[in-house]
N, C-alpha and C. Protein backbone atom coordinates (compact mmCIF):
# COMPACT_ATOMS: atom_id res chain seq x y z
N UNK A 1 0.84 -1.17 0.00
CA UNK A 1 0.00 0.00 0.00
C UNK A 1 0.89 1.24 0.00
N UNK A 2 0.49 2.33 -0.74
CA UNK A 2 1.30 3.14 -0.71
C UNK A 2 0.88 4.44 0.45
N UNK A 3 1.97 4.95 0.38
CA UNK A 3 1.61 6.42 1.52
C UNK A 3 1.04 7.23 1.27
N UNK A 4 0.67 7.86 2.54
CA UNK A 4 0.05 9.44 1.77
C UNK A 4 0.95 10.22 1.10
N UNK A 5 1.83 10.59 1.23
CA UNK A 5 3.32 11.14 0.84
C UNK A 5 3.20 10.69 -0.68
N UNK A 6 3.30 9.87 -1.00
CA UNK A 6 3.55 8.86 -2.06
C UNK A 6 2.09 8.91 -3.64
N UNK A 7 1.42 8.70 -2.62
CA UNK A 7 0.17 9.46 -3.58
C UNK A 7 0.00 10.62 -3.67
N UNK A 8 0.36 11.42 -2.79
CA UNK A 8 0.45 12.96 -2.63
C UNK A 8 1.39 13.19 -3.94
N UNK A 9 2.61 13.07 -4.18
CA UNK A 9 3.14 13.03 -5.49
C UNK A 9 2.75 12.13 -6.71
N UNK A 10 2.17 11.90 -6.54
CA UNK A 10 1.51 11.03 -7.65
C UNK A 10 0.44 11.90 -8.51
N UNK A 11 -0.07 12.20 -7.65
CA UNK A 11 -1.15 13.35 -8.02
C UNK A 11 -0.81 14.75 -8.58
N UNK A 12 0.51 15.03 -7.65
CA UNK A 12 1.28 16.29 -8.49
C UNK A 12 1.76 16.02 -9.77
N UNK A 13 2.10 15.16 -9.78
CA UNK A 13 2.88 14.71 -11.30
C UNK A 13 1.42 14.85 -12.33
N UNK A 14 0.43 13.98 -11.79
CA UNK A 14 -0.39 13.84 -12.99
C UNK A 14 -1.18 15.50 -13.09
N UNK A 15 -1.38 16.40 -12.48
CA UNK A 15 -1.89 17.78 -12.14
C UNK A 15 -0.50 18.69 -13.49
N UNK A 16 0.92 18.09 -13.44
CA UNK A 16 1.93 19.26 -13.60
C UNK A 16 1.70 18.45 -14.98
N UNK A 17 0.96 17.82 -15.88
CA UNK A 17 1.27 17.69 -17.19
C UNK A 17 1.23 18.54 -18.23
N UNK A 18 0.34 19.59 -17.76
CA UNK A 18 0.42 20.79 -18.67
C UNK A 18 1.43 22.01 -17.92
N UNK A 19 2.46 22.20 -18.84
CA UNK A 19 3.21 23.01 -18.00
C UNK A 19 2.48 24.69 -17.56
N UNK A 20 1.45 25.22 -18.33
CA UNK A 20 1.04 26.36 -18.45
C UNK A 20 0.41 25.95 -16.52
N UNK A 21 0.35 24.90 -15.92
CA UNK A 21 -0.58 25.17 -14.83
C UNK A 21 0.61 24.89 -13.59
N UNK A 22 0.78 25.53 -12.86
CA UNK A 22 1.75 25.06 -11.92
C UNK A 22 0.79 24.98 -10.54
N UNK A 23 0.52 23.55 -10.59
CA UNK A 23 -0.14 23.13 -9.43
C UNK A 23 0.67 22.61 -7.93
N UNK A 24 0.75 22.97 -6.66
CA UNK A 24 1.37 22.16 -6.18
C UNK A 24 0.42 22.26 -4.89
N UNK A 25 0.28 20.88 -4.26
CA UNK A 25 -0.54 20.41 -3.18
C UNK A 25 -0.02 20.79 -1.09
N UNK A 26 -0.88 21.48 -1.01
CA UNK A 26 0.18 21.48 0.38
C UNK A 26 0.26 20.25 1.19
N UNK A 27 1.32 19.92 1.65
CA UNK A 27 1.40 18.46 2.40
C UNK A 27 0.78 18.58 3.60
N UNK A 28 0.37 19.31 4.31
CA UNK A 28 -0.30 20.13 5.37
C UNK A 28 -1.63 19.35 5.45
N UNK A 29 -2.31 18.76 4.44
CA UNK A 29 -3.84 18.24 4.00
C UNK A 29 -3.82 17.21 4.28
N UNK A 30 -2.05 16.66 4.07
CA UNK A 30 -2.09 14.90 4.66
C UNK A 30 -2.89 14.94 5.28
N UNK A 31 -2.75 15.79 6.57
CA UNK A 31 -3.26 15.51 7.58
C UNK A 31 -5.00 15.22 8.08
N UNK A 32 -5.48 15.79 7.22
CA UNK A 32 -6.89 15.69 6.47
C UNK A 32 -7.53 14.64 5.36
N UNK A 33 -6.77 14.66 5.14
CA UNK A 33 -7.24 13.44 3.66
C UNK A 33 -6.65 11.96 4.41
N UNK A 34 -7.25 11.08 3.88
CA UNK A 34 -6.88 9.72 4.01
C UNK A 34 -6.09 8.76 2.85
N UNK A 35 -5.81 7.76 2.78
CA UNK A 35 -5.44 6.95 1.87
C UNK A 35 -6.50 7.06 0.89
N UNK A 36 -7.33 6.45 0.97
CA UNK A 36 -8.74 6.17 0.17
C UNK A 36 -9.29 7.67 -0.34
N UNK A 37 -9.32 8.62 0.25
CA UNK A 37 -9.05 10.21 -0.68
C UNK A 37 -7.89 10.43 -1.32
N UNK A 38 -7.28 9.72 -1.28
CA UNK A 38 -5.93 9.92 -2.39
C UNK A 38 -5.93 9.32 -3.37
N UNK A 39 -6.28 7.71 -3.21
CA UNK A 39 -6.48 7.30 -4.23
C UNK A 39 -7.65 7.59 -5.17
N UNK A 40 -8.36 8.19 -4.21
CA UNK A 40 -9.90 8.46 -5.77
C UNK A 40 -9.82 9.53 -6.13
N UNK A 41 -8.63 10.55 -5.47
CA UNK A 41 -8.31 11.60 -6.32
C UNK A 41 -7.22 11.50 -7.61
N UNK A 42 -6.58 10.47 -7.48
CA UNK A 42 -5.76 10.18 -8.18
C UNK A 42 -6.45 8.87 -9.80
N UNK A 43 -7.29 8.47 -8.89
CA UNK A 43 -8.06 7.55 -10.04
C UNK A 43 -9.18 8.83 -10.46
N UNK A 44 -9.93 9.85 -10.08
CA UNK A 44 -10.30 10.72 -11.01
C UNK A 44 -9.51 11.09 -12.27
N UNK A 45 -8.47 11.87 -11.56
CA UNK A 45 -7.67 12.12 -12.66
C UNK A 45 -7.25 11.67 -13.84
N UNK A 46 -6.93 9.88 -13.57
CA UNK A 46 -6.83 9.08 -14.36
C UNK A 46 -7.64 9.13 -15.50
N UNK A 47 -8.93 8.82 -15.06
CA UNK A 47 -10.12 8.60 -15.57
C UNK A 47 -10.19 9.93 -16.60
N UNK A 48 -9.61 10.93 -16.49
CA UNK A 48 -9.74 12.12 -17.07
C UNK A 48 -8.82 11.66 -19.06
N UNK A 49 -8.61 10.56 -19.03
CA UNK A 49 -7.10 10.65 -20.18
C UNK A 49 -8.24 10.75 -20.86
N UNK A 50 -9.48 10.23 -21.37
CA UNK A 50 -10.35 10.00 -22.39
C UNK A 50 -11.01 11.54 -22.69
N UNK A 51 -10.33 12.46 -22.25
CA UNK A 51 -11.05 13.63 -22.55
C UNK A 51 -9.49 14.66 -23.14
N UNK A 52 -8.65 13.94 -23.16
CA UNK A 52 -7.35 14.92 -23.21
C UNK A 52 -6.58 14.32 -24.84
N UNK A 53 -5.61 15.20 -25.28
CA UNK A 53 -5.18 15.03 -26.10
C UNK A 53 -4.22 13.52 -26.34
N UNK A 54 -4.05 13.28 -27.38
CA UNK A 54 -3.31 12.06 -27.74
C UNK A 54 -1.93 11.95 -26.89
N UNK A 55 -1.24 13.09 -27.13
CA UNK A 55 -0.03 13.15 -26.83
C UNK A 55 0.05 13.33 -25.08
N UNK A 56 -1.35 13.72 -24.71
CA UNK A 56 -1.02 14.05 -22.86
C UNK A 56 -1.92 12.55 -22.72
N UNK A 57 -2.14 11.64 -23.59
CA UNK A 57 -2.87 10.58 -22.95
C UNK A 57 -1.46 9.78 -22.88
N UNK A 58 -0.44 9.66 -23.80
CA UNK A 58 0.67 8.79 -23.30
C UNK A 58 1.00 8.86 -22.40
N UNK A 59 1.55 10.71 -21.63
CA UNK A 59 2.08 11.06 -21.29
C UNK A 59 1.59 10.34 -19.68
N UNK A 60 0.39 10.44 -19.56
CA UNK A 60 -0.44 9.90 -18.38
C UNK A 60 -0.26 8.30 -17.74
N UNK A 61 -0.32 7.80 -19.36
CA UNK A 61 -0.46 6.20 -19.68
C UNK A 61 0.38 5.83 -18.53
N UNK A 62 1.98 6.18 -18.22
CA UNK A 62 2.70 5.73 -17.72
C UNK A 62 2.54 5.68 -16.20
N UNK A 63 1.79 6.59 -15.24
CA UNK A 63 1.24 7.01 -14.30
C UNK A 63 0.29 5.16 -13.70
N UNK A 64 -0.63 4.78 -14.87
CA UNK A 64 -1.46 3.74 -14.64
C UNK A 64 -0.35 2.06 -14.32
N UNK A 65 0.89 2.51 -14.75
CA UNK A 65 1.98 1.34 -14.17
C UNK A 65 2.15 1.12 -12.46
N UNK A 66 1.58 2.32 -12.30
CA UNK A 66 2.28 2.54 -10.81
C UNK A 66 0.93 1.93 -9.65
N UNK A 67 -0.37 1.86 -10.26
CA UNK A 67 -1.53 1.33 -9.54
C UNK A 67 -1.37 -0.03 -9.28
């Protein structure tokens, strides 16, 4: 199982694919969020490739190795 820490960057990575958006998460929320809010924030996102361009769906693809 992975950490909060751990999904916490997971999520940044998949958020920083467009460089025009500089997203970054405060780690501060750990403390608030759970495992199971990390992961369905992170499987939203996922779920998002079918709406994005060809080239940011590869880019993502690699992200779904890590589940």
């Amino acid at each position: 199982m992975k950490t909060k820490e751990e999904l916490l960057k997971e999520i940044e990575r998949l958020l920083a694919y467009n460089p025009e958006q500089k997203l970054e998460i405060n780690p501060n929320y750990l403390e608030y969020l759970e495992v199971k809010d990390l992961e369905s924030i992170k499987a939203n996102l996922l779920n998002r490739v079918g709406r994005l361009k060809e080239e940011d769906k590869d880019w993502i693809k690699q992200f779904k190795s890590y589940e």
